[in-house]
ModelCIF file with pLDDT and N, C-alpha, C, O atoms, coordinates in Angstrom:
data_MODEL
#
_entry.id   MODEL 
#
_entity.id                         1 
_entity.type                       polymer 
_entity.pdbx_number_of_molecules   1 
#
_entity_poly.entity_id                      1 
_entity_poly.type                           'polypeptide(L)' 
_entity_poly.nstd_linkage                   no 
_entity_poly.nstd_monomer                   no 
_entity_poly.pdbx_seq_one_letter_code       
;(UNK)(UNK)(UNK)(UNK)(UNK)(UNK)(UNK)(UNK)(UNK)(UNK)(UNK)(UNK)(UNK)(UNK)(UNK)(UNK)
(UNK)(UNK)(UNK)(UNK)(UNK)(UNK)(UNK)(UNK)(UNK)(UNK)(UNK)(UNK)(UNK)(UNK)(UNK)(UNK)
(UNK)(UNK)(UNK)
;
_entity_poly.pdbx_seq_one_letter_code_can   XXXXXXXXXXXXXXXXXXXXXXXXXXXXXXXXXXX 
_entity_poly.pdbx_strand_id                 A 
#
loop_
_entity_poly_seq.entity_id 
_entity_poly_seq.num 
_entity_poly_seq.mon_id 
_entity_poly_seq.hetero 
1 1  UNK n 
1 2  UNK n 
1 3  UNK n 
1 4  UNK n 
1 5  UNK n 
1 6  UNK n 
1 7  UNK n 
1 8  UNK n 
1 9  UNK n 
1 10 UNK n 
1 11 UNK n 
1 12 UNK n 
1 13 UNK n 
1 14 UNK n 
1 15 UNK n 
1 16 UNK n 
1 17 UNK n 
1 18 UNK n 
1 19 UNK n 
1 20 UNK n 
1 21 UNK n 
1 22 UNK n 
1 23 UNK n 
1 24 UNK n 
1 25 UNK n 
1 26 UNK n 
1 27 UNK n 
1 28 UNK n 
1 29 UNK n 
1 30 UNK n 
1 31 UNK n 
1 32 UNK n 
1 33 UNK n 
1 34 UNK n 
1 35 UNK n 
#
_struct_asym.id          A 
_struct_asym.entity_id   1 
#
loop_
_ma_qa_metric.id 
_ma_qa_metric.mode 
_ma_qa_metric.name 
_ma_qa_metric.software_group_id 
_ma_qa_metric.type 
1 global pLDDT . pLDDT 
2 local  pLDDT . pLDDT 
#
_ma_qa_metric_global.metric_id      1 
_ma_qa_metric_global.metric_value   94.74 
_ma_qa_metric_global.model_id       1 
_ma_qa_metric_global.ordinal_id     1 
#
loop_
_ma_qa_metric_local.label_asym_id 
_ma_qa_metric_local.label_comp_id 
_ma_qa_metric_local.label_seq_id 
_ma_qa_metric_local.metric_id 
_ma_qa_metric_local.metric_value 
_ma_qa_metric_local.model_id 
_ma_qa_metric_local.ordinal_id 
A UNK 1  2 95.00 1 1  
A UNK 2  2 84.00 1 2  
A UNK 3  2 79.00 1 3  
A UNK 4  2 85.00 1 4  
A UNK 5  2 92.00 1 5  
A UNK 6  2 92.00 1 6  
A UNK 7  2 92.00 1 7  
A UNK 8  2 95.00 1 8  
A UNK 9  2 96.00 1 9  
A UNK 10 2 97.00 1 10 
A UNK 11 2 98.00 1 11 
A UNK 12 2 98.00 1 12 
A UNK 13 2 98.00 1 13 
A UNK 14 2 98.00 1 14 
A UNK 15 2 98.00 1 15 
A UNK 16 2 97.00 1 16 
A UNK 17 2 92.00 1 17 
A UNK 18 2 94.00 1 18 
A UNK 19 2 96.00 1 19 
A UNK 20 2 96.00 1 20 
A UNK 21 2 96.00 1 21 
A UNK 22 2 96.00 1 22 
A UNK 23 2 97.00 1 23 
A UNK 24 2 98.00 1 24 
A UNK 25 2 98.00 1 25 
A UNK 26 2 98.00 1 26 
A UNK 27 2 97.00 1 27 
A UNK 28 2 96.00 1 28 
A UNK 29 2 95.00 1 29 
A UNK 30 2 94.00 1 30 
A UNK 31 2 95.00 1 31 
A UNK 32 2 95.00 1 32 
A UNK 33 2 95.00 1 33 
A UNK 34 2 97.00 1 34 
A UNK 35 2 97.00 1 35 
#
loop_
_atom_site.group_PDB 
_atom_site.id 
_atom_site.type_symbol 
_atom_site.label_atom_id 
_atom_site.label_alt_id 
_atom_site.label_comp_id 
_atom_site.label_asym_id 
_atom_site.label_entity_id 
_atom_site.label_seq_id 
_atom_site.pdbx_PDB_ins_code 
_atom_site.Cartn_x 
_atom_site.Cartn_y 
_atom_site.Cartn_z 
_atom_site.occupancy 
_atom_site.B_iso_or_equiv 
_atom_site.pdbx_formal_charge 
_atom_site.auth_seq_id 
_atom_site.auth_comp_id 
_atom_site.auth_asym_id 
_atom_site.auth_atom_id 
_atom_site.pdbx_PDB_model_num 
ATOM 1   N N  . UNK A 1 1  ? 0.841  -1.188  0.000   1.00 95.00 ? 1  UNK A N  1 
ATOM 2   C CA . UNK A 1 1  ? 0.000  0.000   0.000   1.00 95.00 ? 1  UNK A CA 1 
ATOM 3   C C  . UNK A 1 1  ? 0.878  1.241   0.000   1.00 95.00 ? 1  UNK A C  1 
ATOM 4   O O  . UNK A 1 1  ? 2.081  1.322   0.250   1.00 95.00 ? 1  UNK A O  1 
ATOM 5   N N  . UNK A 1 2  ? 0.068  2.129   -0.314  1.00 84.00 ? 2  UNK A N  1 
ATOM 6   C CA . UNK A 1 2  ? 1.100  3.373   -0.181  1.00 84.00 ? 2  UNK A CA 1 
ATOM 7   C C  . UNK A 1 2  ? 2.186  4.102   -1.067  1.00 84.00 ? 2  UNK A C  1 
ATOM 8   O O  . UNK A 1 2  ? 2.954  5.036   -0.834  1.00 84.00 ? 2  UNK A O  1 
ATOM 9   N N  . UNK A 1 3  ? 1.840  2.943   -2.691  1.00 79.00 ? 3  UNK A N  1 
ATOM 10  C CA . UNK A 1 3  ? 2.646  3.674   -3.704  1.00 79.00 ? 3  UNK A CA 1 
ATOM 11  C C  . UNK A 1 3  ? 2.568  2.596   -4.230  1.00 79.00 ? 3  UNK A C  1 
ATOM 12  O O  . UNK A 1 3  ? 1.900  1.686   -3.740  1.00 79.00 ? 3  UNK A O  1 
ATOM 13  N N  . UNK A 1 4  ? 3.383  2.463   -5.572  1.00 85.00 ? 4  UNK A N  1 
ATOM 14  C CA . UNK A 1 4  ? 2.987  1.836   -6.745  1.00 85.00 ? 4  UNK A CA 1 
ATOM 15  C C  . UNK A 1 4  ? 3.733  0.264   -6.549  1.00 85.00 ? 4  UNK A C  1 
ATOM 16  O O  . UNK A 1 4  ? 4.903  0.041   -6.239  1.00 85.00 ? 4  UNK A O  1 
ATOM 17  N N  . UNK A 1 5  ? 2.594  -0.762  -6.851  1.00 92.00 ? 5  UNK A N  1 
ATOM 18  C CA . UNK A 1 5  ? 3.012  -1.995  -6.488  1.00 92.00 ? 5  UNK A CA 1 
ATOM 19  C C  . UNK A 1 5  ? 2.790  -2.653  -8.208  1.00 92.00 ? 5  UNK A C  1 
ATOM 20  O O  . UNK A 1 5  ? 3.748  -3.381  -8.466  1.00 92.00 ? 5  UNK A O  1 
ATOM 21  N N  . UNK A 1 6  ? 2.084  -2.593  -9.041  1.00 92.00 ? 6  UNK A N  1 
ATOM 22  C CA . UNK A 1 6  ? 1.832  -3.235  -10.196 1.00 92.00 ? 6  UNK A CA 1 
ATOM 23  C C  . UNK A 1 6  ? 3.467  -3.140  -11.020 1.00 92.00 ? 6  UNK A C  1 
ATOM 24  O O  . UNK A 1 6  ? 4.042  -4.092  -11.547 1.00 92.00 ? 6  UNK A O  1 
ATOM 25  N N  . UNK A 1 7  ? 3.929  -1.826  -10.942 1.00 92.00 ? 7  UNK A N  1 
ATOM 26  C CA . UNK A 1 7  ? 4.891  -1.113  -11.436 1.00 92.00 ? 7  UNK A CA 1 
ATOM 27  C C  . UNK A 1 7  ? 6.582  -1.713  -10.619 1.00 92.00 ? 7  UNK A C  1 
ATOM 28  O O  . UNK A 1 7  ? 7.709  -1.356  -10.962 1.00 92.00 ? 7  UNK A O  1 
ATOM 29  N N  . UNK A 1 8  ? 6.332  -2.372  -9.863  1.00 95.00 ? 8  UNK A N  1 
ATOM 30  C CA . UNK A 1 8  ? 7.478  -2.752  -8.862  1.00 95.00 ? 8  UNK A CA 1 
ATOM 31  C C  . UNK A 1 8  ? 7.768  -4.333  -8.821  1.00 95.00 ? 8  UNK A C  1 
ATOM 32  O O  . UNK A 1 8  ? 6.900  -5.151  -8.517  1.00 95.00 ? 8  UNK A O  1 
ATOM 33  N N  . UNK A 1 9  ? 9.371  -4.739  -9.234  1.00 96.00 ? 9  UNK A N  1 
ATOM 34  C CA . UNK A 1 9  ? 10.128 -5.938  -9.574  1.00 96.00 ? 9  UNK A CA 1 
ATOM 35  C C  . UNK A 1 9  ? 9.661  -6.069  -7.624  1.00 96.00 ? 9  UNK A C  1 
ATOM 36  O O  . UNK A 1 9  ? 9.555  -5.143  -6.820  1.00 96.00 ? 9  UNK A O  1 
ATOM 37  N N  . UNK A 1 10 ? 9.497  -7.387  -7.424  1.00 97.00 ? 10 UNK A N  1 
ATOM 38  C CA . UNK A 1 10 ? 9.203  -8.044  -6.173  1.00 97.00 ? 10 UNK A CA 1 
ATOM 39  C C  . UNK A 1 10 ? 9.881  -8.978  -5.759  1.00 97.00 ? 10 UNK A C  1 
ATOM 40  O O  . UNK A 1 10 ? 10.105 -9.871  -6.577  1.00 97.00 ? 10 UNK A O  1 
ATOM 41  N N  . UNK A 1 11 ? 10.594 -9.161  -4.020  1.00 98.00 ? 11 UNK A N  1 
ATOM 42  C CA . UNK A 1 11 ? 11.574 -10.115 -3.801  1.00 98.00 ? 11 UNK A CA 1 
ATOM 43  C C  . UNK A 1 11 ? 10.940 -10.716 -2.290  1.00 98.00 ? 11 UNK A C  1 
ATOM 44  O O  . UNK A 1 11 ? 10.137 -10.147 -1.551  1.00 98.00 ? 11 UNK A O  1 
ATOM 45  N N  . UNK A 1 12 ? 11.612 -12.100 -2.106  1.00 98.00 ? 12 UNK A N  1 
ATOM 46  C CA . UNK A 1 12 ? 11.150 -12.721 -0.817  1.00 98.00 ? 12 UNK A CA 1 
ATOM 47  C C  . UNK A 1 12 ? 12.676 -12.748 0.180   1.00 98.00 ? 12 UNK A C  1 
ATOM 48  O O  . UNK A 1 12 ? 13.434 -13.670 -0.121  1.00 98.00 ? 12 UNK A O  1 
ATOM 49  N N  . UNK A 1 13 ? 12.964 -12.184 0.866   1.00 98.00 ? 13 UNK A N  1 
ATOM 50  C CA . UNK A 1 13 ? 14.765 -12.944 1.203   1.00 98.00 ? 13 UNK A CA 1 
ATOM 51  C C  . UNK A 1 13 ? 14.468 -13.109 2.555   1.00 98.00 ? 13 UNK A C  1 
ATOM 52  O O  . UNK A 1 13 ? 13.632 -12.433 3.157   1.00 98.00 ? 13 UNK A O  1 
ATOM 53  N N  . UNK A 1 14 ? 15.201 -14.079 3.082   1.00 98.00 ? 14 UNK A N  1 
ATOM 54  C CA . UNK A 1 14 ? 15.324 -14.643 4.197   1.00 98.00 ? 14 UNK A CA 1 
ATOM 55  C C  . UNK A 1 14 ? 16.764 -14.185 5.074   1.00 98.00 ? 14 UNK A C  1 
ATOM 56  O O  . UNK A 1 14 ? 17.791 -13.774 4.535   1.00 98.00 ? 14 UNK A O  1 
ATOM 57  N N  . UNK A 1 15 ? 16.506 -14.409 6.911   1.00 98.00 ? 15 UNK A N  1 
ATOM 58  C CA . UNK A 1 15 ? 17.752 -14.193 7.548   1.00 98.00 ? 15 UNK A CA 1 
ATOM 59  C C  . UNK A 1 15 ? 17.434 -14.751 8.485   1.00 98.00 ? 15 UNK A C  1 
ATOM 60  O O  . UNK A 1 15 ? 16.402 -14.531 9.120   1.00 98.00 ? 15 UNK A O  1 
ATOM 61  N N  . UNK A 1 16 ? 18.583 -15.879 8.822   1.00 97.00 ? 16 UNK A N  1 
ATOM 62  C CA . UNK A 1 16 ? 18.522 -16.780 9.437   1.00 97.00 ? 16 UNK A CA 1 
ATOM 63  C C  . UNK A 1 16 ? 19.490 -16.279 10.663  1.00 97.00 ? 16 UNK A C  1 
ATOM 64  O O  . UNK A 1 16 ? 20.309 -15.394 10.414  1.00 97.00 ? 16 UNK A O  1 
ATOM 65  N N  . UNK A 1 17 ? 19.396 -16.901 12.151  1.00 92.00 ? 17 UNK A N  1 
ATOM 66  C CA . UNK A 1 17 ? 20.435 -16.319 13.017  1.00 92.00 ? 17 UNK A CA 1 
ATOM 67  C C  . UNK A 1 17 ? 21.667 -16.044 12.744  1.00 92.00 ? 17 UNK A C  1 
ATOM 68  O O  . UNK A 1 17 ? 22.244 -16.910 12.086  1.00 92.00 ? 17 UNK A O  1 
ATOM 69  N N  . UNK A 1 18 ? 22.074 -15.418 12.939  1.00 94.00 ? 18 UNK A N  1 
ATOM 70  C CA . UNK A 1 18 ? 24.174 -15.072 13.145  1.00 94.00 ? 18 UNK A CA 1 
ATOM 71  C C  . UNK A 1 18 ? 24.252 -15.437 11.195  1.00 94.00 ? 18 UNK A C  1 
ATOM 72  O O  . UNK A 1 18 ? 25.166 -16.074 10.671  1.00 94.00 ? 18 UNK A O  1 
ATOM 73  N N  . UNK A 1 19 ? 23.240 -14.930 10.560  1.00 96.00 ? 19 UNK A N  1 
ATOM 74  C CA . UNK A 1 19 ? 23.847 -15.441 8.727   1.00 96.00 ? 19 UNK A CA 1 
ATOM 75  C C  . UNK A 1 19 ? 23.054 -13.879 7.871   1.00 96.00 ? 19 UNK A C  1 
ATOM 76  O O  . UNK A 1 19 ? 22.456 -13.004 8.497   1.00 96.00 ? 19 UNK A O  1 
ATOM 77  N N  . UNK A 1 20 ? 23.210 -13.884 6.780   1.00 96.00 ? 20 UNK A N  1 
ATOM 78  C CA . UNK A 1 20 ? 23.485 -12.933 6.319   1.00 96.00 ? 20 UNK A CA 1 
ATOM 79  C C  . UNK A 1 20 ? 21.814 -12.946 5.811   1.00 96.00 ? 20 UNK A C  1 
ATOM 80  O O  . UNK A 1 20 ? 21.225 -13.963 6.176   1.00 96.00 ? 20 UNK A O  1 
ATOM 81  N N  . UNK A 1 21 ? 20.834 -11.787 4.885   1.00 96.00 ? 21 UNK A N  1 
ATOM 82  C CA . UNK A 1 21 ? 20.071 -11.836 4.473   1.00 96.00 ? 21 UNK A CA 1 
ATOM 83  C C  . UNK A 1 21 ? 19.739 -11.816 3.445   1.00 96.00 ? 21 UNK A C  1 
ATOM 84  O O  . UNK A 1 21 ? 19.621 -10.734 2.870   1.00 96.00 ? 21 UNK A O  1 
ATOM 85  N N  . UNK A 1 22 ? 19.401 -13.263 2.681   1.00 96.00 ? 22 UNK A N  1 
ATOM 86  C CA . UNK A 1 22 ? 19.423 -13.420 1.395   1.00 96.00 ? 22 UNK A CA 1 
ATOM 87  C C  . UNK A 1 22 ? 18.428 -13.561 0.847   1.00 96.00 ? 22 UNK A C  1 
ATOM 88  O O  . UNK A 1 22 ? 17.370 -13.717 1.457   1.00 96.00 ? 22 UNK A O  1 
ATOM 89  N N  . UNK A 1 23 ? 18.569 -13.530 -1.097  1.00 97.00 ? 23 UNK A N  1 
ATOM 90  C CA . UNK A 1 23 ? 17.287 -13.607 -1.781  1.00 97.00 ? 23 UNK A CA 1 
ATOM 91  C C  . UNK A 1 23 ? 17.065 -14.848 -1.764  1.00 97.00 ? 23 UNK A C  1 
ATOM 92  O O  . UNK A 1 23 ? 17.933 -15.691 -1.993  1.00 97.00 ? 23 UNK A O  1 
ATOM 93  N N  . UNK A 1 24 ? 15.354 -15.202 -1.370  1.00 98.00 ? 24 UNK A N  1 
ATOM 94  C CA . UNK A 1 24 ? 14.684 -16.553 -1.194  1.00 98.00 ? 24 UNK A CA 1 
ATOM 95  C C  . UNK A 1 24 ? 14.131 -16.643 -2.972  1.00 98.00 ? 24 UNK A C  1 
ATOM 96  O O  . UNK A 1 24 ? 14.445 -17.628 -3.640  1.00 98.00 ? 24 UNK A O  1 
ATOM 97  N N  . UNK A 1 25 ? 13.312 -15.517 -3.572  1.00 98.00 ? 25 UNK A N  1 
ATOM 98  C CA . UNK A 1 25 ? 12.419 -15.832 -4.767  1.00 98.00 ? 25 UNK A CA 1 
ATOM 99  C C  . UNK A 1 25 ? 12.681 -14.217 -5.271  1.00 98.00 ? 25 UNK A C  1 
ATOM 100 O O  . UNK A 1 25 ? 13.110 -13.291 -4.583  1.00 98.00 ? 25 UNK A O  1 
ATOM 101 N N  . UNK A 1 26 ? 12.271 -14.200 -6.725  1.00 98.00 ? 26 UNK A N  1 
ATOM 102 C CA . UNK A 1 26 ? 11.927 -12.693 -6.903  1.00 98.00 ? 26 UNK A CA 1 
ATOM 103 C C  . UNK A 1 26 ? 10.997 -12.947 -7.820  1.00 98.00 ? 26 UNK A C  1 
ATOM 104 O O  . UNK A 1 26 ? 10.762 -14.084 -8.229  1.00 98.00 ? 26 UNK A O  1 
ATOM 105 N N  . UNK A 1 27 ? 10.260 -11.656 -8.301  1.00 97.00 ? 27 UNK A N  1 
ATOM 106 C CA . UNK A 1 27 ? 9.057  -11.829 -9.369  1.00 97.00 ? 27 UNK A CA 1 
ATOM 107 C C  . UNK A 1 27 ? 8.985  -10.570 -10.284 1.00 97.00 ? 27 UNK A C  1 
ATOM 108 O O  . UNK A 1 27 ? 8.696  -9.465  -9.823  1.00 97.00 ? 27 UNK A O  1 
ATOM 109 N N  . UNK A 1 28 ? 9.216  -10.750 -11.390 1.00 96.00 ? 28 UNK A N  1 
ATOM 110 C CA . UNK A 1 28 ? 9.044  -9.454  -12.106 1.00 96.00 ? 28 UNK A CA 1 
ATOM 111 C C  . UNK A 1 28 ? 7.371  -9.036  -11.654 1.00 96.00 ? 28 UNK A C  1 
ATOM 112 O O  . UNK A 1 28 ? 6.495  -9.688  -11.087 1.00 96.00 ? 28 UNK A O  1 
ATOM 113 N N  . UNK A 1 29 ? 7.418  -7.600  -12.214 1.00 95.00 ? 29 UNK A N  1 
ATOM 114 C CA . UNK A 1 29 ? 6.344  -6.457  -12.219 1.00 95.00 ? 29 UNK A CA 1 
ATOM 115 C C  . UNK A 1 29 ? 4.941  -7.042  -12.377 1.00 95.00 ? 29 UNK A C  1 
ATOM 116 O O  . UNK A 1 29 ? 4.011  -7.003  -11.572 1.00 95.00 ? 29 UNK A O  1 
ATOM 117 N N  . UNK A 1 30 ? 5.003  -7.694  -13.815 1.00 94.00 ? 30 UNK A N  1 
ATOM 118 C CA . UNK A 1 30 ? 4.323  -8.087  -14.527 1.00 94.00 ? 30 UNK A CA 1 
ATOM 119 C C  . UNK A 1 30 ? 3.830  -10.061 -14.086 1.00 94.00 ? 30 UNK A C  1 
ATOM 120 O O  . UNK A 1 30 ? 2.738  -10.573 -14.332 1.00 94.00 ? 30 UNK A O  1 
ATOM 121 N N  . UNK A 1 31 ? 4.788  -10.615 -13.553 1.00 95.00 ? 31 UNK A N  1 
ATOM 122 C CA . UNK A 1 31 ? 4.376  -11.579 -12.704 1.00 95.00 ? 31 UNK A CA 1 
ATOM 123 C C  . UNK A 1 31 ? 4.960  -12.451 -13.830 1.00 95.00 ? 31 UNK A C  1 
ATOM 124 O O  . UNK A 1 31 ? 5.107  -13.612 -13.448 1.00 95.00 ? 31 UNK A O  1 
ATOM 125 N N  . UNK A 1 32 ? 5.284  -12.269 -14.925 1.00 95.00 ? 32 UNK A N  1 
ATOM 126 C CA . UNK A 1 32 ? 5.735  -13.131 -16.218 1.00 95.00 ? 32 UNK A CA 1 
ATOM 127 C C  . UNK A 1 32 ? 7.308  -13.687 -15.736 1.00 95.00 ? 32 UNK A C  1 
ATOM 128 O O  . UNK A 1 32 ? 7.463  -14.826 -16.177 1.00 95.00 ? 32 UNK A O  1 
ATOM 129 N N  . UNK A 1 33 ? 8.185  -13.339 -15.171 1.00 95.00 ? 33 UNK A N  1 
ATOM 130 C CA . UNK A 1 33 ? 9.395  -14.076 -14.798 1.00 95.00 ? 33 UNK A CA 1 
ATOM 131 C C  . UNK A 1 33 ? 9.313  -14.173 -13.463 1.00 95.00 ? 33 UNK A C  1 
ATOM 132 O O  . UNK A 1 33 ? 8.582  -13.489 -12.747 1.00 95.00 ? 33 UNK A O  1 
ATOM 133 N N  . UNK A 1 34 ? 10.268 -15.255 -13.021 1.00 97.00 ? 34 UNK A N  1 
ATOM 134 C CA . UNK A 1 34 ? 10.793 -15.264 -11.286 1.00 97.00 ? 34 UNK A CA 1 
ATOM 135 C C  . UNK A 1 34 ? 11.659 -15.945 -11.245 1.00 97.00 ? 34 UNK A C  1 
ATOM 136 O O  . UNK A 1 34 ? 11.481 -17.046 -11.767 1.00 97.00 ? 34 UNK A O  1 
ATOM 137 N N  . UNK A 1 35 ? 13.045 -15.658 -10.612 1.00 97.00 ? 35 UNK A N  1 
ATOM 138 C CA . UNK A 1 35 ? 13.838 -16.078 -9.893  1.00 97.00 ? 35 UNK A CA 1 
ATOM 139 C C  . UNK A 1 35 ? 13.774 -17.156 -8.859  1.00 97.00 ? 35 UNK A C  1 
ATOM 140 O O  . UNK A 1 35 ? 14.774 -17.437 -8.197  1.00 97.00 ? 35 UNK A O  1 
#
């Protein structure tokens, strides 16, 4: 909410104790690619 989401590449990342915070998934704009 609060500004443009249709228009915006999308990511899931995870951080696990004492480890760094990484990309879990991503999703283009358009929902047509993902990582």
């Amino acid at each position: 909410s609060g500004g443009t989401f249709s228009s915006r590449a999308m990511g899931w990342f995870r951080q696990a104790p004492g480890k760094e915070r990484d990309v879990v998934a991503t999703i283009s704009s358009s929902g047509d690619s993902a990582y």
